[in-house]
N, C-alpha and C. Protein backbone atom coordinates (compact mmCIF):
# COMPACT_ATOMS: atom_id res chain seq x y z
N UNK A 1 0.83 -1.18 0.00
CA UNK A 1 0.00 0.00 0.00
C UNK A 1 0.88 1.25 0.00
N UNK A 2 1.47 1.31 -1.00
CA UNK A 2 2.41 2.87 -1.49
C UNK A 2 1.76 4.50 -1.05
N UNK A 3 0.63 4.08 -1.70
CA UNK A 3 -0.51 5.37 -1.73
C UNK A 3 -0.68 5.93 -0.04
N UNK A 4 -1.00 5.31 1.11
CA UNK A 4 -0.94 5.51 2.40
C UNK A 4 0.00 5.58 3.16
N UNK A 5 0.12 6.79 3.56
CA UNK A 5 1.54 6.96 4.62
C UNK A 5 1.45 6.21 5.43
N UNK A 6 3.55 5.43 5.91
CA UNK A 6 3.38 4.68 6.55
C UNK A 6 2.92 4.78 7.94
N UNK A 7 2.37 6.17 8.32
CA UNK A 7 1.95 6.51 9.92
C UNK A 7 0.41 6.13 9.78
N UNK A 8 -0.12 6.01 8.63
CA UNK A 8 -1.86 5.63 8.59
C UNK A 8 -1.68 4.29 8.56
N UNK A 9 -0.63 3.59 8.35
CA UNK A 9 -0.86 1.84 8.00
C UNK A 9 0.41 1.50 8.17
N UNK A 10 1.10 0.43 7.91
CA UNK A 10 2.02 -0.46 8.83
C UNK A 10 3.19 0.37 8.81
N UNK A 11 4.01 -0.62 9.84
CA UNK A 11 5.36 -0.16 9.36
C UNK A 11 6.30 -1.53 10.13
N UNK A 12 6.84 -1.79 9.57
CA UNK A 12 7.71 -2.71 9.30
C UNK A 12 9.26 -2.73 10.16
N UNK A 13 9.83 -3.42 11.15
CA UNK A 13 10.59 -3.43 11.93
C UNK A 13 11.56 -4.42 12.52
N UNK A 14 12.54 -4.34 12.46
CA UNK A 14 13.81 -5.53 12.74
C UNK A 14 14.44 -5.25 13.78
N UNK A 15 14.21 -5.76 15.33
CA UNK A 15 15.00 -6.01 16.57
C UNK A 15 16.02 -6.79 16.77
N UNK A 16 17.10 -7.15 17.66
CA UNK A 16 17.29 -8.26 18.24
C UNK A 16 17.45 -8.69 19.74
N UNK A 17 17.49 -9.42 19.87
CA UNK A 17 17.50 -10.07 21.57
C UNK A 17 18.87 -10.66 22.15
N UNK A 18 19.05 -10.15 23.25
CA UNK A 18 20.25 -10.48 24.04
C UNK A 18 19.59 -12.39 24.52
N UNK A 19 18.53 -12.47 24.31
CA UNK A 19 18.07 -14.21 24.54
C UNK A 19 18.21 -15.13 23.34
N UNK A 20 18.02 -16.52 23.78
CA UNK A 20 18.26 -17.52 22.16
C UNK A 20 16.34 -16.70 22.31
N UNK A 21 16.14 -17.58 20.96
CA UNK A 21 15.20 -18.14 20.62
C UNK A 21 14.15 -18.07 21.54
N UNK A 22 14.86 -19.78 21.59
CA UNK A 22 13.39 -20.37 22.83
C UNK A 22 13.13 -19.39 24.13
N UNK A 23 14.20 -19.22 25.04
CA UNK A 23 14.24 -17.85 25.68
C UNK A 23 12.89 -17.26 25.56
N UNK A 24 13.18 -16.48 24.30
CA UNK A 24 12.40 -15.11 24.46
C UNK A 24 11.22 -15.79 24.17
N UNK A 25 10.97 -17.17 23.41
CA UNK A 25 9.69 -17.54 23.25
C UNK A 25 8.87 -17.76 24.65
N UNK A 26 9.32 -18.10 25.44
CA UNK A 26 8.98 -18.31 26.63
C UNK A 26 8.86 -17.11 27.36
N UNK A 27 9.69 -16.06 27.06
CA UNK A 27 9.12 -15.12 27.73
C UNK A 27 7.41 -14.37 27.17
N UNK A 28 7.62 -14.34 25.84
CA UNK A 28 6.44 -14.21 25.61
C UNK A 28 5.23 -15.05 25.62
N UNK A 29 5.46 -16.12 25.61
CA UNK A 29 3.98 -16.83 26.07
C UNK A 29 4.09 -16.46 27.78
N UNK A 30 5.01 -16.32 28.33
CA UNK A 30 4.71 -15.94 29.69
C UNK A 30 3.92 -14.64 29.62
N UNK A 31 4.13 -13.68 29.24
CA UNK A 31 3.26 -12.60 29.10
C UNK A 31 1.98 -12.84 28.41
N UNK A 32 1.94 -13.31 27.60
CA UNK A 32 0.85 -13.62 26.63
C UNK A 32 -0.41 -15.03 27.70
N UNK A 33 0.32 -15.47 28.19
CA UNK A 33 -0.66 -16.17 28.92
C UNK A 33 -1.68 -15.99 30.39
N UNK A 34 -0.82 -14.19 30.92
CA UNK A 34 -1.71 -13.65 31.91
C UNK A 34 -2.79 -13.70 31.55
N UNK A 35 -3.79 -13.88 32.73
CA UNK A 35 -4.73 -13.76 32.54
C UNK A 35 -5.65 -12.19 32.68
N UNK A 36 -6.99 -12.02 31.85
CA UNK A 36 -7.44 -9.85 31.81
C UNK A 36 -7.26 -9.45 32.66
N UNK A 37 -7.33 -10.06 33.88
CA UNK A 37 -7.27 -8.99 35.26
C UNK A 37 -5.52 -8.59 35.73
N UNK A 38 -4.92 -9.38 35.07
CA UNK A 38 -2.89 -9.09 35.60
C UNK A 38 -3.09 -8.06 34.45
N UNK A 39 -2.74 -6.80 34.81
CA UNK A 39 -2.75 -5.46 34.26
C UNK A 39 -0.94 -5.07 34.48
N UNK A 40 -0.57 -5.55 34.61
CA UNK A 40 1.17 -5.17 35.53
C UNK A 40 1.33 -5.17 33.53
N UNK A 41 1.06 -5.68 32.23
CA UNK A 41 2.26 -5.64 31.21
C UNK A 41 0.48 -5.55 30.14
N UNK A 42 0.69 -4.35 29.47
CA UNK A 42 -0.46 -4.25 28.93
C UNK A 42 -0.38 -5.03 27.27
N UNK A 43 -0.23 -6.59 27.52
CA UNK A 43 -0.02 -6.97 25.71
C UNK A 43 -1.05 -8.39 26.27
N UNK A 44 -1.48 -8.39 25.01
CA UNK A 44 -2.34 -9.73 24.73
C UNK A 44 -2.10 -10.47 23.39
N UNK A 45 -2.39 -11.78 23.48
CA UNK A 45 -2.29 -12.21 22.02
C UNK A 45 -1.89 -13.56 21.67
N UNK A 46 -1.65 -14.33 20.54
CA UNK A 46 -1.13 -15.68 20.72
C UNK A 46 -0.02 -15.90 19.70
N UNK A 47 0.03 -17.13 19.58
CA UNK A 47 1.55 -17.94 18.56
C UNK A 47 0.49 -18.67 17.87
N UNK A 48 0.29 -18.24 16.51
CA UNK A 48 0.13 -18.88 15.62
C UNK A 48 0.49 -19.71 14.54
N UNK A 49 2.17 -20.15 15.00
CA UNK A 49 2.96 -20.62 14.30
C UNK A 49 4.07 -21.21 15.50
N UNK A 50 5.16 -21.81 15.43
CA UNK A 50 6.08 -21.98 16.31
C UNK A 50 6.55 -20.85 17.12
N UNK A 51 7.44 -20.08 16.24
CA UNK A 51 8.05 -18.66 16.16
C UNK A 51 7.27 -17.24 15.69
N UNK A 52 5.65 -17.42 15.34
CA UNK A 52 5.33 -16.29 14.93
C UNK A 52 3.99 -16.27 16.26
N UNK A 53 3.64 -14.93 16.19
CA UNK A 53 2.73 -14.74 16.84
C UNK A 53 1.87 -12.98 16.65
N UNK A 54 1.04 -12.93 17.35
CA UNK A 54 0.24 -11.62 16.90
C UNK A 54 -0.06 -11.13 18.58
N UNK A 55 0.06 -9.90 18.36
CA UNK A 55 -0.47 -9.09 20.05
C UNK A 55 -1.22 -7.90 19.85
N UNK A 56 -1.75 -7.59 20.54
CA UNK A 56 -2.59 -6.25 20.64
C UNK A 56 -2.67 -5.72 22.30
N UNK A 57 -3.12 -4.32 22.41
CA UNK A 57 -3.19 -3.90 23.78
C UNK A 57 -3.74 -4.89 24.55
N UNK A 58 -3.90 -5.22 25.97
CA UNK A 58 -5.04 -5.82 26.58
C UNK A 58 -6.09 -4.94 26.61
N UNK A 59 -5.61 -3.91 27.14
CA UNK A 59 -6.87 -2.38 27.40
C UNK A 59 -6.29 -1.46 26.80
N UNK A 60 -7.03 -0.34 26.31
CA UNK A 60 -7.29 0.20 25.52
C UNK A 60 -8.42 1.43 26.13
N UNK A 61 -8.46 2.57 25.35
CA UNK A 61 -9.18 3.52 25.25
C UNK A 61 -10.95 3.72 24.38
N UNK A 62 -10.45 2.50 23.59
CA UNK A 62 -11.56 2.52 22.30
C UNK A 62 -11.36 1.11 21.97
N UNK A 63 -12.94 0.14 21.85
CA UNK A 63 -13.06 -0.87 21.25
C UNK A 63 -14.17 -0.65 20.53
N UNK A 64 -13.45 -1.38 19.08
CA UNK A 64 -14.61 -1.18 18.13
C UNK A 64 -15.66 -2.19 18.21
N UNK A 65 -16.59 -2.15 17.72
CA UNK A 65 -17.91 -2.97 17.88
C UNK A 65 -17.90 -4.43 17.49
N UNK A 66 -17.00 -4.53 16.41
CA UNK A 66 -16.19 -5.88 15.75
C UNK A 66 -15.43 -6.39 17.10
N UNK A 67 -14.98 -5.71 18.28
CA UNK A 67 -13.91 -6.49 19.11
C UNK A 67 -12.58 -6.15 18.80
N UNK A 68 -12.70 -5.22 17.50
CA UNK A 68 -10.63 -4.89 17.33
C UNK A 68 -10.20 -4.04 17.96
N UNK A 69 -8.93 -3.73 18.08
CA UNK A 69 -7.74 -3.44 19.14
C UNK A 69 -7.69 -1.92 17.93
N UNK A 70 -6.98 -1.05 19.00
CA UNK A 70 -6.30 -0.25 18.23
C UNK A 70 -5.54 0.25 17.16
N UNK A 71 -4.45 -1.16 17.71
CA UNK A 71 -3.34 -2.08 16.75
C UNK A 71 -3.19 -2.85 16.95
N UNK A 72 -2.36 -3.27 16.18
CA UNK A 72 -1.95 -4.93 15.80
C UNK A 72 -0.42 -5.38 15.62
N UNK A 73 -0.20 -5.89 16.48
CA UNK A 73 1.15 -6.20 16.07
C UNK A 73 1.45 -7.86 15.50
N UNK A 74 1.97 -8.16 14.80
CA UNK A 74 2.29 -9.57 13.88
C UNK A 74 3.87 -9.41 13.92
N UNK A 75 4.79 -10.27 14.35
CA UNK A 75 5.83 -10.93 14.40
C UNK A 75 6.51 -12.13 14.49
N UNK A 76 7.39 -12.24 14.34
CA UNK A 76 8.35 -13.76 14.07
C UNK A 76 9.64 -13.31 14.45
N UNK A 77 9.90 -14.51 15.55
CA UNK A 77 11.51 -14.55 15.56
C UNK A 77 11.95 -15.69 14.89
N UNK A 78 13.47 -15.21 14.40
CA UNK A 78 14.49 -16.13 13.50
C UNK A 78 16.00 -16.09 14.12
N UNK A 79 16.57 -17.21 13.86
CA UNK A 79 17.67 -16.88 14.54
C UNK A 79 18.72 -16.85 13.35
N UNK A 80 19.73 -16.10 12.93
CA UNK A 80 20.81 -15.38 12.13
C UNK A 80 22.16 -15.13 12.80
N UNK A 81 22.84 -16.02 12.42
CA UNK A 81 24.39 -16.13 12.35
C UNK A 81 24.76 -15.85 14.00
N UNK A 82 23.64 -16.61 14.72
CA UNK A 82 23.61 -17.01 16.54
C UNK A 82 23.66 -15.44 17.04
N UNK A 83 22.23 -15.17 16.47
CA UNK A 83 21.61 -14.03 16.93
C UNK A 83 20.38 -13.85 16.89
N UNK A 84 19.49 -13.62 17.86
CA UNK A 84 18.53 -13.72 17.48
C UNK A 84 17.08 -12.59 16.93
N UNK A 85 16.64 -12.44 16.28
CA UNK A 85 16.33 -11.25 15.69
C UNK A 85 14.69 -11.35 15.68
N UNK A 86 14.17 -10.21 15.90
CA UNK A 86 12.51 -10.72 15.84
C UNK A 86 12.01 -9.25 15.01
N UNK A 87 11.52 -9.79 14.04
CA UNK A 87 10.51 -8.73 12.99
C UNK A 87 9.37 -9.08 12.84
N UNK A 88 8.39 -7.18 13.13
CA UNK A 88 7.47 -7.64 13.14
C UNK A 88 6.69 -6.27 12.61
N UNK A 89 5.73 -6.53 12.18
CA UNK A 89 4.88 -5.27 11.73
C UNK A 89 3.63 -4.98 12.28
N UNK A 90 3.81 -3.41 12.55
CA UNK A 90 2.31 -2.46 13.80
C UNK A 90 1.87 -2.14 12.73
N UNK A 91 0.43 -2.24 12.80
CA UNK A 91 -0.75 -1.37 12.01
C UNK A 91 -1.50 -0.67 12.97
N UNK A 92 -2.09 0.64 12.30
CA UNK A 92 -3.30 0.49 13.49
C UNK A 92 -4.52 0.22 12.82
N UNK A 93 -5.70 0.38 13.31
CA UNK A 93 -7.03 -0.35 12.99
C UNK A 93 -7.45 0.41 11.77
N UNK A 94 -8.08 -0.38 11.09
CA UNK A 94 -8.01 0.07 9.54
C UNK A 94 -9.44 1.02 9.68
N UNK A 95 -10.20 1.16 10.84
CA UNK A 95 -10.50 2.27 10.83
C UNK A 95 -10.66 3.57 10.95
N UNK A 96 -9.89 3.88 11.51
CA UNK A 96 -8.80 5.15 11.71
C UNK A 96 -8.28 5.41 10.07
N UNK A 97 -7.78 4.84 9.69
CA UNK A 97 -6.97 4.83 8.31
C UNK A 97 -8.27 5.35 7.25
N UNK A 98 -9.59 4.64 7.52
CA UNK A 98 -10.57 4.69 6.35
C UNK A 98 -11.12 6.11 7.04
N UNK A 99 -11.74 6.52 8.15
CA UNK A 99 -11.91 7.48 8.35
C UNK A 99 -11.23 9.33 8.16
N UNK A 100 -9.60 8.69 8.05
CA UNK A 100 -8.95 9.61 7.74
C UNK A 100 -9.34 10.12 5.98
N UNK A 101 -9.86 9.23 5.24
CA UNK A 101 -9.80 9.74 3.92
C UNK A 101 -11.74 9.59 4.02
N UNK A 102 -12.23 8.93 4.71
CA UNK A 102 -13.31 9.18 4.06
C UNK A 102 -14.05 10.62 4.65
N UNK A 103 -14.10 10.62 6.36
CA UNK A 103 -14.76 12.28 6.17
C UNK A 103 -14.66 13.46 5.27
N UNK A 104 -13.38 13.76 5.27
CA UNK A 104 -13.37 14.50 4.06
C UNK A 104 -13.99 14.47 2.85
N UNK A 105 -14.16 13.38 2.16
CA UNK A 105 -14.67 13.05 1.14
C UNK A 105 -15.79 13.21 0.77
N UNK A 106 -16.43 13.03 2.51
CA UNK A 106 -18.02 12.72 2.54
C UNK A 106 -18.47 14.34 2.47
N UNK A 107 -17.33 15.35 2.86
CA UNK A 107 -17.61 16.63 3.75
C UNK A 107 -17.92 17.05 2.27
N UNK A 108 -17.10 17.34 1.52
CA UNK A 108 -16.86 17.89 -0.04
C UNK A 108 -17.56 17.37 -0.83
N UNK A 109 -18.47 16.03 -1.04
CA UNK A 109 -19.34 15.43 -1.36
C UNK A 109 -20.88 16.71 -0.90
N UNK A 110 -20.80 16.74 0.21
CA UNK A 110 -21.92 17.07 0.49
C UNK A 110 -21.91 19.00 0.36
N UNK A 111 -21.04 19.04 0.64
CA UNK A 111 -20.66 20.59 0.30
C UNK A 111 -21.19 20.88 -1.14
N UNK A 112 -20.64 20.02 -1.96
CA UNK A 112 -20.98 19.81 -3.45
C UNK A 112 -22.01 20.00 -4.06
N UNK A 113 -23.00 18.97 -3.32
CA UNK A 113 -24.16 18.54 -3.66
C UNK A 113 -25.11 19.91 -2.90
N UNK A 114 -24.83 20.51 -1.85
CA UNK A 114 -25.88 21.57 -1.17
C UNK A 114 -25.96 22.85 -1.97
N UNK A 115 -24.66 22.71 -2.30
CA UNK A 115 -24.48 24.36 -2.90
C UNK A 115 -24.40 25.44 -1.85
N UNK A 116 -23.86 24.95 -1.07
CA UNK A 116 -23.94 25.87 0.20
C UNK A 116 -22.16 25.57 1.09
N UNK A 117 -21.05 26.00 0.38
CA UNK A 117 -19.71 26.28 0.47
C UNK A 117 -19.20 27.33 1.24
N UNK A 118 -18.78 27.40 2.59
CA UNK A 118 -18.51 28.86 3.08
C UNK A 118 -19.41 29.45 3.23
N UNK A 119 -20.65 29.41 3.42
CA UNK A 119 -22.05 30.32 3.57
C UNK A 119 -22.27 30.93 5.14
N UNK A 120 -22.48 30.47 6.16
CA UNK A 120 -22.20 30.54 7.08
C UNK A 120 -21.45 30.12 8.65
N UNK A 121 -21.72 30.62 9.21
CA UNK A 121 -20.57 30.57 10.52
C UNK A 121 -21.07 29.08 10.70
N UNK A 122 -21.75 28.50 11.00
CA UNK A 122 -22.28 27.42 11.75
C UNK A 122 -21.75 26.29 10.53
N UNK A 123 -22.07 26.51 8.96
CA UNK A 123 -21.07 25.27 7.93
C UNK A 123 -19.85 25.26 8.09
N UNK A 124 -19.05 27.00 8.00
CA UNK A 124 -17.52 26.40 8.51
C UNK A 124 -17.35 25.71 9.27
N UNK A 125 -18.19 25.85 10.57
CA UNK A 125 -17.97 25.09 11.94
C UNK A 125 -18.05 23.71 11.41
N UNK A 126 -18.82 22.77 10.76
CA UNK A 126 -19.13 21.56 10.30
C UNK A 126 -18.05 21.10 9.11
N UNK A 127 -17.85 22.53 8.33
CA UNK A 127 -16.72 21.77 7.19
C UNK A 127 -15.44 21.91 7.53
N UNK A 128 -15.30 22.35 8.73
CA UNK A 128 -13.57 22.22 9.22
C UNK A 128 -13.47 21.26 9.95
N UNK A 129 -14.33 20.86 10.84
CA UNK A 129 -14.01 19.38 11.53
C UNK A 129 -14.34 18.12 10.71
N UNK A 130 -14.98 18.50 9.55
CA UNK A 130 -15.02 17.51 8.51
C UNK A 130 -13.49 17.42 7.72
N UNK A 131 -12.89 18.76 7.14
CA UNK A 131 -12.33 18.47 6.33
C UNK A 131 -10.58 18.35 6.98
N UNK A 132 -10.57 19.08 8.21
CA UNK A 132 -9.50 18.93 9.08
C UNK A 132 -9.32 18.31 10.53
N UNK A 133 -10.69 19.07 11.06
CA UNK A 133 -10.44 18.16 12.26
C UNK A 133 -10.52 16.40 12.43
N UNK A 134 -11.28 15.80 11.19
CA UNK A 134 -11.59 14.66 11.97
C UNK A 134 -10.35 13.29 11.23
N UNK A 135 -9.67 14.17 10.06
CA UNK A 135 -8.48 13.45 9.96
C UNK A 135 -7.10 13.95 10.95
N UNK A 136 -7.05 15.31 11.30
CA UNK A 136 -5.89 15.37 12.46
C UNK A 136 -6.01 14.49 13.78
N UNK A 137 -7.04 14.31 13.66
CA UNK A 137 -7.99 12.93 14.87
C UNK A 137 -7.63 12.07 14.56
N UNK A 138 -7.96 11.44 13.52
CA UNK A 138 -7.59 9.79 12.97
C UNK A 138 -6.10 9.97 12.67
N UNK A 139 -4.97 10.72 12.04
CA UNK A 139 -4.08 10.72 12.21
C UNK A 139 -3.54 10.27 13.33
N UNK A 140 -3.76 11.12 14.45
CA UNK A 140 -3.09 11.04 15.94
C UNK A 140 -2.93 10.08 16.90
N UNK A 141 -4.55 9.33 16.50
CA UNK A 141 -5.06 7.97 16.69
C UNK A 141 -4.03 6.71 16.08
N UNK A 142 -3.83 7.14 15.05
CA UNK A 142 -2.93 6.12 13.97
C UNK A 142 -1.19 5.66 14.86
N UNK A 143 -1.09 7.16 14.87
CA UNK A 143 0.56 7.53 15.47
C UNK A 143 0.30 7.30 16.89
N UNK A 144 -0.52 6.95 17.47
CA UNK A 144 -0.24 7.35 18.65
C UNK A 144 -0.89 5.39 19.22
N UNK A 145 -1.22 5.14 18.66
CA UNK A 145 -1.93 3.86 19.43
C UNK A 145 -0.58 2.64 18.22
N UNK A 146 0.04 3.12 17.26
CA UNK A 146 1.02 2.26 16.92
C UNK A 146 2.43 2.50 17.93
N UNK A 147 2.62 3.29 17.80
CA UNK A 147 3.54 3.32 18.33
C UNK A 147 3.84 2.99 19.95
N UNK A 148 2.75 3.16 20.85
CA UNK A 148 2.43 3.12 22.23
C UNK A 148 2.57 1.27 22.32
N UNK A 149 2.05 0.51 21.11
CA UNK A 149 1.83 -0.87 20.84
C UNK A 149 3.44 -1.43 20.68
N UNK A 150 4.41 -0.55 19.93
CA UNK A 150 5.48 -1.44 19.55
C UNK A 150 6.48 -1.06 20.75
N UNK A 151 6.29 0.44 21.42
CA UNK A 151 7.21 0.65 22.60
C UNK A 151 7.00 0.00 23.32
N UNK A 152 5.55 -0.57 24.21
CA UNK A 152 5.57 -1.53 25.11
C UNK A 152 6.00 -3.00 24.81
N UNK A 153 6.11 -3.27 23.54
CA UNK A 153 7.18 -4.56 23.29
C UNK A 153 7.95 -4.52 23.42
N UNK A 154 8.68 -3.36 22.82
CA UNK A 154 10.13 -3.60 22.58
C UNK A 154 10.68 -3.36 24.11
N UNK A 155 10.08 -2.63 24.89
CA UNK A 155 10.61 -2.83 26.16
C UNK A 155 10.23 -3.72 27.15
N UNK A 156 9.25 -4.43 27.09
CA UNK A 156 8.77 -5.01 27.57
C UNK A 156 9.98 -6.20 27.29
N UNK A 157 10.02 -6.75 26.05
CA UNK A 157 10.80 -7.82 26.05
C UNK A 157 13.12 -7.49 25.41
N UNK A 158 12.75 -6.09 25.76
CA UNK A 158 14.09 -5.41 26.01
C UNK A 158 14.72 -5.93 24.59
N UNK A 159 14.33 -5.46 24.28
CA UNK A 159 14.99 -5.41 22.51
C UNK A 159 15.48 -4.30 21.91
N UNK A 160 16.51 -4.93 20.93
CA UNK A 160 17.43 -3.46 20.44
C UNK A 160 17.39 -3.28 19.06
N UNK A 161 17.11 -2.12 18.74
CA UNK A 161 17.10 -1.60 17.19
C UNK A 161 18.25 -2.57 16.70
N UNK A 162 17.93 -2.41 15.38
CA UNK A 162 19.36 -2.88 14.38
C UNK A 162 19.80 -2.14 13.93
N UNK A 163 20.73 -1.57 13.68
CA UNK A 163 21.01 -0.61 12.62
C UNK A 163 21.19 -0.49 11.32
């Protein structure tokens, strides 16, 4: 997805771990297997593969009606020349992302169709939080619930950039 900045939709990331492997696998099903009420490490999620697995917040600010998370995190560890490295990619919820392009759309759509553009105080009021406020919203939402998702991993399970 070229067309969407990578702060509206994924972004793509390579750690490594001072642990083997199995190690850190174990550390994360140890986290991953608290149960909702242990609030002490805010990640949830499972291993859908040996080495891969998916997490999301436990809690959160906003659940959508579907049950999805903010974000999403999807990763895999591999081990490389007896090192072990875990990549994984944050999204946030693809509704945030659709909202960012569709209010607008809908705002200028309807602006369109009224014939009534800049007319008075009370439409600016409606076509600026349409056409700015409610994507600087979903923006912030985007940046701010990905990133909050991959910092509590990466520290959580003390991992170091690559360079």
């Amino acid at each position: 997805m070229k067309l969407i900045p990578k702060q509206l939709w994924k972004e793509d990331f390579l750690y490594s771990s001072d642990q083997t492997i199995d190690e850190l696998k174990t550390d994360i099903e140890n986290v991953l297997s608290k149960k909702w009420w242990q609030m002490d490490i805010n990640l949830t999620g499972s291993f859908f593969a040996p080495y891969a697995f998916r997490m999301t917040p436990k809690w959160q600010l906003a659940v959508f009606s579907n049950g999805g998370s903010t974000a999403y995190l999807n990763g895999e560890m591999i081990t490389h020349e007896n090192q072990t490295l875990v990549r994984f990619t944050v999204r946030p919820n693809s509704t945030f992302t659709l909202f960012f392009f569709i209010a607008p759309l809908l705002m200028i759509i309807v602006m369109i169709n009224s014939g009534k553009i800049l007319t008075d105080q009370n439409g600016l009021v409606a076509e600026g939080i349409f056409l700015v406020g409610v994507p600087v919203i979903m923006y912030f939402a985007c940046v701010i619930s990905k990133s909050a998702l991959k910092n509590r991993f990466v520290q959580t399970f003390k991992l170091k950039e690559l360079p």
